[in-house]
PDB file of N, CA and C in Angstrom:
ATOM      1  N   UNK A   1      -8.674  11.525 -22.470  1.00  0.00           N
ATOM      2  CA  UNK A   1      -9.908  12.253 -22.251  1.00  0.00           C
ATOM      3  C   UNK A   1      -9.590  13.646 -21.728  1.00  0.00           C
ATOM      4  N   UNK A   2      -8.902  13.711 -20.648  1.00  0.00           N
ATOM      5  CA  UNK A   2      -8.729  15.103 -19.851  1.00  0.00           C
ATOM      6  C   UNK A   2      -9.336  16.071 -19.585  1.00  0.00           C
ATOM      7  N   UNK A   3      -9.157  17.229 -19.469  1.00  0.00           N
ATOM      8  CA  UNK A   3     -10.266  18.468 -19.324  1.00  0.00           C
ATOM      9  C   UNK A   3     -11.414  18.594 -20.300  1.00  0.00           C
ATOM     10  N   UNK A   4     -11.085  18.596 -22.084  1.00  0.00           N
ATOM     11  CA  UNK A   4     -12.169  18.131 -22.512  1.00  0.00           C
ATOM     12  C   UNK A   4     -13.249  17.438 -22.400  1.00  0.00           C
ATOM     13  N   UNK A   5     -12.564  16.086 -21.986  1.00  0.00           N
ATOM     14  CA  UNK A   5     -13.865  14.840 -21.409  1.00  0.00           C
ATOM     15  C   UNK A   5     -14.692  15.369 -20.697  1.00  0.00           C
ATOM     16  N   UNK A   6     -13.687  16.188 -19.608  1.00  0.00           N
ATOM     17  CA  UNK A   6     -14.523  16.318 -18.027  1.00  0.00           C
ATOM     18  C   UNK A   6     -15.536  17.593 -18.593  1.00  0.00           C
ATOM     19  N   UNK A   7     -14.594  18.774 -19.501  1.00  0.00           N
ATOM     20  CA  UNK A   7     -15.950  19.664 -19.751  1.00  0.00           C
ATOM     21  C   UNK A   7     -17.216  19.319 -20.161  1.00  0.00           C
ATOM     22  N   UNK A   8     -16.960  17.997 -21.372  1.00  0.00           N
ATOM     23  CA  UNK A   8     -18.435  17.209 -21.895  1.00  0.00           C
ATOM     24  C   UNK A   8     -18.754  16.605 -21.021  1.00  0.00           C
ATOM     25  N   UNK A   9     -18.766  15.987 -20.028  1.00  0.00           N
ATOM     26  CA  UNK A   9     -19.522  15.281 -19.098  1.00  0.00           C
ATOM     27  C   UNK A   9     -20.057  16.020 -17.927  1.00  0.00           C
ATOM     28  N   UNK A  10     -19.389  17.198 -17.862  1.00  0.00           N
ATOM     29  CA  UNK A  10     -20.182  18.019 -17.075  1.00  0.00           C
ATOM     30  C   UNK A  10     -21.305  18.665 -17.665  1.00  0.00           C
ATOM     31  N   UNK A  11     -20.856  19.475 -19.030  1.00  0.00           N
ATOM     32  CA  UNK A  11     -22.177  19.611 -19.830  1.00  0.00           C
ATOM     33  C   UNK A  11     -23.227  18.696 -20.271  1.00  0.00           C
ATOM     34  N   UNK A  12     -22.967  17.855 -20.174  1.00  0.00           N
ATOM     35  CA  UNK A  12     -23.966  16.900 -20.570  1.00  0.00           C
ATOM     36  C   UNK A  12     -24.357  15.894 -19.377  1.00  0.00           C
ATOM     37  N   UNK A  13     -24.345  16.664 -18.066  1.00  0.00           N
ATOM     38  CA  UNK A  13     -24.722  16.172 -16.121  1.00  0.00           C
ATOM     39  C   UNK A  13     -24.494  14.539 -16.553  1.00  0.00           C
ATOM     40  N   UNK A  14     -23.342  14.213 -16.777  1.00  0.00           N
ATOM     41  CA  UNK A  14     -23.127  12.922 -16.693  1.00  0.00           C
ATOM     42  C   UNK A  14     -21.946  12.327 -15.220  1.00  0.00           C
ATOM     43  N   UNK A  15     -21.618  11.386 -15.186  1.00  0.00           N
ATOM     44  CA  UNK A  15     -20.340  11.089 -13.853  1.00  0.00           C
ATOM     45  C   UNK A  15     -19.359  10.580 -15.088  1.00  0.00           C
ATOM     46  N   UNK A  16     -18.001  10.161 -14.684  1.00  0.00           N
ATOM     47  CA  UNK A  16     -17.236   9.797 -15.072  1.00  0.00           C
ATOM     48  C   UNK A  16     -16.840   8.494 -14.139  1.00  0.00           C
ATOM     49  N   UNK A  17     -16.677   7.448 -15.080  1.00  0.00           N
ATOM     50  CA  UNK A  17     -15.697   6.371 -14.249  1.00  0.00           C
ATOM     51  C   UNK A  17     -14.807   5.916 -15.200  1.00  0.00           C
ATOM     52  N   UNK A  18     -13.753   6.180 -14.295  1.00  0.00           N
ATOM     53  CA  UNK A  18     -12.240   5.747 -15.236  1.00  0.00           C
ATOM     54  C   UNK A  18     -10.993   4.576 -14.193  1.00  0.00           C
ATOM     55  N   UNK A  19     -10.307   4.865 -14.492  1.00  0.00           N
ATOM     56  CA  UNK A  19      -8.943   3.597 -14.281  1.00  0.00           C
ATOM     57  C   UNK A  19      -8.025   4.611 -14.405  1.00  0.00           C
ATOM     58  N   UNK A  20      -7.885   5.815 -14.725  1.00  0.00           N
ATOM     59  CA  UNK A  20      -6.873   6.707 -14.624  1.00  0.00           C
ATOM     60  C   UNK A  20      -6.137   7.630 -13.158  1.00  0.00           C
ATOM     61  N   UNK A  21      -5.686   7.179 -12.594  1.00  0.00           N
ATOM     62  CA  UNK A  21      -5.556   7.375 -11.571  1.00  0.00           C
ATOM     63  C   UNK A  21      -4.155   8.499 -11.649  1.00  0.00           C
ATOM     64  N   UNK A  22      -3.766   8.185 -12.796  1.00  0.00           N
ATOM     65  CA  UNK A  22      -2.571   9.400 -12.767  1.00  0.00           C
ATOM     66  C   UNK A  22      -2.749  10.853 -13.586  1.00  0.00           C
ATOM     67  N   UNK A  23      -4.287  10.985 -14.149  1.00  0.00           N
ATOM     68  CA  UNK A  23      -4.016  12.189 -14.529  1.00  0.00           C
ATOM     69  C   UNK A  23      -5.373  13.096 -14.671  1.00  0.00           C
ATOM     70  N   UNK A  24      -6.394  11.704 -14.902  1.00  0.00           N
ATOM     71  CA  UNK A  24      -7.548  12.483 -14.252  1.00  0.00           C
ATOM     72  C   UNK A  24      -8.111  13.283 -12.862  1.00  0.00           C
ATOM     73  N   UNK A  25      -7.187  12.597 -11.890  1.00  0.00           N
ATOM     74  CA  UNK A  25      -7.835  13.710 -10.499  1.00  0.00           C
ATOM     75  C   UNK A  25      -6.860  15.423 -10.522  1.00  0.00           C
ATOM     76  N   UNK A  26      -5.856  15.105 -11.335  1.00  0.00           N
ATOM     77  CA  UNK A  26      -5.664  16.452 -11.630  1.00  0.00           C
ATOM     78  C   UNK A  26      -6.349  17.714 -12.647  1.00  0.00           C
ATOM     79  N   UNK A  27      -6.876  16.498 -13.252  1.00  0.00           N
ATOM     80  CA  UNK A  27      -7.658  17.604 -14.334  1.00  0.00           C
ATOM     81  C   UNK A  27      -8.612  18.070 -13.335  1.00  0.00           C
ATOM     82  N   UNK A  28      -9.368  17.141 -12.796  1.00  0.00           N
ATOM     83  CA  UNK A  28     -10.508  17.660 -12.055  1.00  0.00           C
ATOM     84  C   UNK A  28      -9.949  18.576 -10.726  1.00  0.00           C
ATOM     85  N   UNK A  29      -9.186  17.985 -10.059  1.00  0.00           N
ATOM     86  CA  UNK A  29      -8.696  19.440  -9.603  1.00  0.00           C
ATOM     87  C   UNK A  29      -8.546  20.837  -9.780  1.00  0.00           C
ATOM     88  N   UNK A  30      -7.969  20.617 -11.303  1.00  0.00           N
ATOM     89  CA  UNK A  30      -7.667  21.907 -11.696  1.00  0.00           C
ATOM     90  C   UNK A  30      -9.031  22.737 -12.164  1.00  0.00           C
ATOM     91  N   UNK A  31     -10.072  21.813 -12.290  1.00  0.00           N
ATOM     92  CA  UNK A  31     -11.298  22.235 -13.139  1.00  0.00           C
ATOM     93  C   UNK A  31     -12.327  23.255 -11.204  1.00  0.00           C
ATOM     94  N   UNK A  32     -12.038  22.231 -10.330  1.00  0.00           N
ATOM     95  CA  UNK A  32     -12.840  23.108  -9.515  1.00  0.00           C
ATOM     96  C   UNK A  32     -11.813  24.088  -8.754  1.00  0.00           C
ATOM     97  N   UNK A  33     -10.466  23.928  -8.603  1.00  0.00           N
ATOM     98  CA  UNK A  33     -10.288  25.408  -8.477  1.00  0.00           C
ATOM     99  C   UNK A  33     -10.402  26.437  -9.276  1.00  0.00           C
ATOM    100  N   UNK A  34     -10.458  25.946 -10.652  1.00  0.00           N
ATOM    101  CA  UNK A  34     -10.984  27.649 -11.466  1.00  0.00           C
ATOM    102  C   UNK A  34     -12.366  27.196 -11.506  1.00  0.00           C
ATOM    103  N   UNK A  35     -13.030  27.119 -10.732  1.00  0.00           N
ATOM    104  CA  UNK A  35     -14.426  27.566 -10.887  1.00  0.00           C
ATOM    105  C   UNK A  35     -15.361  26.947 -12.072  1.00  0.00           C
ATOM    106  N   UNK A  36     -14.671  26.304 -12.810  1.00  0.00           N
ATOM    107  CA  UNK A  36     -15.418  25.454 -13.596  1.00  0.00           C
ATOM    108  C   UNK A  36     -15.944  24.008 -13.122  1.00  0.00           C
ATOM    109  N   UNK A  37     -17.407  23.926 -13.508  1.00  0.00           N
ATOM    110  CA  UNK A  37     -18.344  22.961 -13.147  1.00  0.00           C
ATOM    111  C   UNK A  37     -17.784  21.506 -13.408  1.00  0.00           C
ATOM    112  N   UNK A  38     -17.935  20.515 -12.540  1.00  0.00           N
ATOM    113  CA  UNK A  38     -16.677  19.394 -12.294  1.00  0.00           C
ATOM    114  C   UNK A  38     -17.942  18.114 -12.265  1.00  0.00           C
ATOM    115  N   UNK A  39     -18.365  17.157 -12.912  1.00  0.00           N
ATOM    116  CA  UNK A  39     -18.755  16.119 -12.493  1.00  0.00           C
ATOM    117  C   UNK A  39     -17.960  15.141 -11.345  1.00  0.00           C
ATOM    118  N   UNK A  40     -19.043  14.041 -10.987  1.00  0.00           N
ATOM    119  CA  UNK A  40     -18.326  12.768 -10.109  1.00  0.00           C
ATOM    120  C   UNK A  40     -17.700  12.488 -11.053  1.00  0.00           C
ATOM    121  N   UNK A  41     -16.700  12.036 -10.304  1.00  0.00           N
ATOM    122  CA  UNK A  41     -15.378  11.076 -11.035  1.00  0.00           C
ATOM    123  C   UNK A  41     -14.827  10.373 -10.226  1.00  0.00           C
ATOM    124  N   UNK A  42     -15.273   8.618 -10.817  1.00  0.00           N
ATOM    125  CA  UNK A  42     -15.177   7.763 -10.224  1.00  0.00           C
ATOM    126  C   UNK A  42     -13.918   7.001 -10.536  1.00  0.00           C
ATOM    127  N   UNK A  43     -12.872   6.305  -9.502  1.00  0.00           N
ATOM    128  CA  UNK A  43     -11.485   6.191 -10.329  1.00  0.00           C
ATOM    129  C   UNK A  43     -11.764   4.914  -9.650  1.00  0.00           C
ATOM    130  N   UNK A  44     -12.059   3.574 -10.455  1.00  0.00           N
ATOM    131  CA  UNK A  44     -11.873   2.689 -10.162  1.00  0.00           C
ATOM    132  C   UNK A  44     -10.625   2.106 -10.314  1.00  0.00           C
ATOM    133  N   UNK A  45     -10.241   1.033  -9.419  1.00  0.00           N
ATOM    134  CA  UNK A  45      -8.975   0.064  -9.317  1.00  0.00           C
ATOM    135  C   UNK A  45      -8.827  -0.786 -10.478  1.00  0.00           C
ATOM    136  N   UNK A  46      -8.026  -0.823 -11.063  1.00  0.00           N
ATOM    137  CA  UNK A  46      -8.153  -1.338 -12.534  1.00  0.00           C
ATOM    138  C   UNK A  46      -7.601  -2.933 -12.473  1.00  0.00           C
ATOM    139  N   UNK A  47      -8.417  -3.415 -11.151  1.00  0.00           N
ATOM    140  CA  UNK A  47      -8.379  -4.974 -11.050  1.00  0.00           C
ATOM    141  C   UNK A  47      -9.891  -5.309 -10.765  1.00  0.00           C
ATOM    142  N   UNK A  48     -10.486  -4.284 -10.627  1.00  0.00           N
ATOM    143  CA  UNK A  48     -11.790  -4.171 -10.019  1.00  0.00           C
ATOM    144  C   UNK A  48     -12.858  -5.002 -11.388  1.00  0.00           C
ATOM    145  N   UNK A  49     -13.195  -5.783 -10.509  1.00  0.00           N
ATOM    146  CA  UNK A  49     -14.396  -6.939 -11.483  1.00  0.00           C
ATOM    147  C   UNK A  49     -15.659  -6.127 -11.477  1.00  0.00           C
ATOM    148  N   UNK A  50     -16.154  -5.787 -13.187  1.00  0.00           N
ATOM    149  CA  UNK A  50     -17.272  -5.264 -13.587  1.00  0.00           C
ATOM    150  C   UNK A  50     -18.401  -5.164 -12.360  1.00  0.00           C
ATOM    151  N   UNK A  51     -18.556  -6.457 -12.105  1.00  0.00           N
ATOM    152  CA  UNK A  51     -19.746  -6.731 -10.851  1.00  0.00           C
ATOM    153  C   UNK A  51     -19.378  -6.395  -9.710  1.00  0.00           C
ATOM    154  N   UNK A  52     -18.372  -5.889  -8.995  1.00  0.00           N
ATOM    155  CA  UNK A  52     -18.408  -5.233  -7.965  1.00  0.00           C
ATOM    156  C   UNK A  52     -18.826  -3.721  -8.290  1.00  0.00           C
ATOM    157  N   UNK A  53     -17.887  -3.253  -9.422  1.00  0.00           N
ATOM    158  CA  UNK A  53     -17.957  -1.918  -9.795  1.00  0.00           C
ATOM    159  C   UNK A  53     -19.644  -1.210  -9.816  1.00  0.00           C
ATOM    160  N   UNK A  54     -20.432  -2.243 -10.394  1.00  0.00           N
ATOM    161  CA  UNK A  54     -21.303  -2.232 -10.521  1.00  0.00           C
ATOM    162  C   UNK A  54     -22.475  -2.128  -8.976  1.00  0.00           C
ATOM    163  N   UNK A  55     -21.858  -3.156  -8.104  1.00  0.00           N
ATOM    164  CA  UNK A  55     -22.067  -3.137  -6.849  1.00  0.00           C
ATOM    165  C   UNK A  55     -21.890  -1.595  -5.756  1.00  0.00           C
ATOM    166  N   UNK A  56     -20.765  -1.277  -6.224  1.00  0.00           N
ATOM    167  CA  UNK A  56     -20.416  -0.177  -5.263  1.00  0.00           C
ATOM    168  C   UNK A  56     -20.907   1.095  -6.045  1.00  0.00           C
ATOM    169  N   UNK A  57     -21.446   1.320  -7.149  1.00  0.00           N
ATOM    170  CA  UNK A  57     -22.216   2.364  -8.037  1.00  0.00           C
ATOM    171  C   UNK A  57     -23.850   2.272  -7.306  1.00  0.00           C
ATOM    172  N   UNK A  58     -24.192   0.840  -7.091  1.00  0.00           N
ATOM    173  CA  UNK A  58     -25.799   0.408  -6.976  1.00  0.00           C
ATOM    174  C   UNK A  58     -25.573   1.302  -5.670  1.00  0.00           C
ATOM    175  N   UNK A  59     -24.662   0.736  -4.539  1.00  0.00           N
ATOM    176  CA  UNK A  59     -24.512   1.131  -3.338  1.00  0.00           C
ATOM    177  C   UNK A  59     -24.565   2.770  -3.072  1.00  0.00           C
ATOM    178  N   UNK A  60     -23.849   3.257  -4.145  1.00  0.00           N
ATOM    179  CA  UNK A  60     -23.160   4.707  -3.643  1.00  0.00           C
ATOM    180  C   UNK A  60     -25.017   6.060  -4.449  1.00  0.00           C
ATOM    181  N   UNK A  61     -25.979   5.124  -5.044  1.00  0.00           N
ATOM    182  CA  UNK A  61     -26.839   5.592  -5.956  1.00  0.00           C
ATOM    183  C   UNK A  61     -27.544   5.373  -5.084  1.00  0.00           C
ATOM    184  N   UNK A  62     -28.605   4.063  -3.921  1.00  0.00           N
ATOM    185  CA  UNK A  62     -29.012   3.923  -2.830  1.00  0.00           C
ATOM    186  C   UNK A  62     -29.317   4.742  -1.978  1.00  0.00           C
ATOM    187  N   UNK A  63     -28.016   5.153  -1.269  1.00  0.00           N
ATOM    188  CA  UNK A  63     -27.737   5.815   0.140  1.00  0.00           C
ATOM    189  C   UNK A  63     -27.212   7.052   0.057  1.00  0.00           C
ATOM    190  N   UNK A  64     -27.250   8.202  -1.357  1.00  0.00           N
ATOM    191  CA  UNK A  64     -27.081   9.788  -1.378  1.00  0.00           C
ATOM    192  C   UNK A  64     -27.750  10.400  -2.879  1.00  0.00           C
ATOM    193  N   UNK A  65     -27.711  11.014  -3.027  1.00  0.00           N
ATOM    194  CA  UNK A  65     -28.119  11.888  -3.924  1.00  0.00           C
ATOM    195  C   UNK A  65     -27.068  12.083  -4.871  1.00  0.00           C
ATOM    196  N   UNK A  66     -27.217  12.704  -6.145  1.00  0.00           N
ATOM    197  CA  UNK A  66     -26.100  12.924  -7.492  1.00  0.00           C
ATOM    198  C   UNK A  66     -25.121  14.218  -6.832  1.00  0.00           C
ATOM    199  N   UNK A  67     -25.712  15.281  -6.322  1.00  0.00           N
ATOM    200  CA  UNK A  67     -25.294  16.411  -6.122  1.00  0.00           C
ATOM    201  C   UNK A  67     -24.217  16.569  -4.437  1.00  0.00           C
ATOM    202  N   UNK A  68     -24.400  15.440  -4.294  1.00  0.00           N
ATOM    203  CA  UNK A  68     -23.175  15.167  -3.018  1.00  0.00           C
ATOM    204  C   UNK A  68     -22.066  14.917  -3.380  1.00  0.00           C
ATOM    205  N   UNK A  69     -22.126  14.110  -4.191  1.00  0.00           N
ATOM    206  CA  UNK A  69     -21.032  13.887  -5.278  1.00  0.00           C
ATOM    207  C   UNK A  69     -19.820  14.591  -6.434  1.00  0.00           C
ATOM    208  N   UNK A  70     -20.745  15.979  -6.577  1.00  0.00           N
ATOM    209  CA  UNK A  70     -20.524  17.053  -7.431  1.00  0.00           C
ATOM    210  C   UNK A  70     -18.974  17.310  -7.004  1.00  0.00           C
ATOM    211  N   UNK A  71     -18.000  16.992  -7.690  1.00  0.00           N
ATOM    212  CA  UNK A  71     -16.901  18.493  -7.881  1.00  0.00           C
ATOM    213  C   UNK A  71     -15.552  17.191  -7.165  1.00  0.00           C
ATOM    214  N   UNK A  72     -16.010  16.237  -6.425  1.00  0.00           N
ATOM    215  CA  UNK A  72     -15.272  14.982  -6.098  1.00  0.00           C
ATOM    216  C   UNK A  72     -14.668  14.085  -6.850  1.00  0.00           C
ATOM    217  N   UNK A  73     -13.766  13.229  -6.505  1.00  0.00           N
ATOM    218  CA  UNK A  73     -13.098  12.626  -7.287  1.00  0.00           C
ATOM    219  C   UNK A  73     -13.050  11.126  -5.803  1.00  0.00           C
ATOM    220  N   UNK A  74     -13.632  10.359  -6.071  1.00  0.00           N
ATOM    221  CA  UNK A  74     -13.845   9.115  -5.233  1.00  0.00           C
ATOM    222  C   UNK A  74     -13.140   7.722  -5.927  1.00  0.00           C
ATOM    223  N   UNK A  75     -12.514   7.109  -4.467  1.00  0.00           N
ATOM    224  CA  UNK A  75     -11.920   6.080  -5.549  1.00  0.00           C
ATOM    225  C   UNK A  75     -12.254   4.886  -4.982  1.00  0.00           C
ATOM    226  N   UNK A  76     -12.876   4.083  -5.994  1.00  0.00           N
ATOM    227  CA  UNK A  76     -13.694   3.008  -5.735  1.00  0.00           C
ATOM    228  C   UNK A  76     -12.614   1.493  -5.637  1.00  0.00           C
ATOM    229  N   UNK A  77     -12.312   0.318  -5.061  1.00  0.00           N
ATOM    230  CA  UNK A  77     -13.391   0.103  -4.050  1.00  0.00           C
ATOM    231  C   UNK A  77     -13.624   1.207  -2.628  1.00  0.00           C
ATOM    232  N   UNK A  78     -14.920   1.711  -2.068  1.00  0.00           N
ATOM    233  CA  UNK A  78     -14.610   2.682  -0.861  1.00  0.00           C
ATOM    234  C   UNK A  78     -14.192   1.370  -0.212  1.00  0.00           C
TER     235      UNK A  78
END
């Protein structure tokens, strides 16, 4: 996916959740130090059972807003 992905999912105000833990938080790194617009990007544990994932999304959608989230790279389980 990489910077591409992340540019379409930012254009298109979507989040990202992936299992990539080795190369997506660099893209997104690299995307908000140059100033380009960065969706959530969610890096789940890639043992992580659908229904928790699902659990800690319900949870994290609950108790903040989309735009707290903006430009972060969070790695789920919190």
């Amino acid at each position: 996916m990489g910077n591409a992905g992340l540019e379409w999912v930012a254009a298109n105000n979507r989040i990202l959740l992936t299992h990539d833990r080795a190369t997506m938080p660099n893209f997104a790194h690299t995307r908000v130090v140059g100033g380009q617009p960065m969706p959530e990007v969610f890096v789940l544990h890639d043992r992580m059972l659908v229904r928790q994932a699902i659990d800690e999304l319900l949870l994290i959608e609950a108790d903040s807003e989309q735009e707290e989230w903006a430009g972060l790279v969070v790695y789920l389980p919190l």
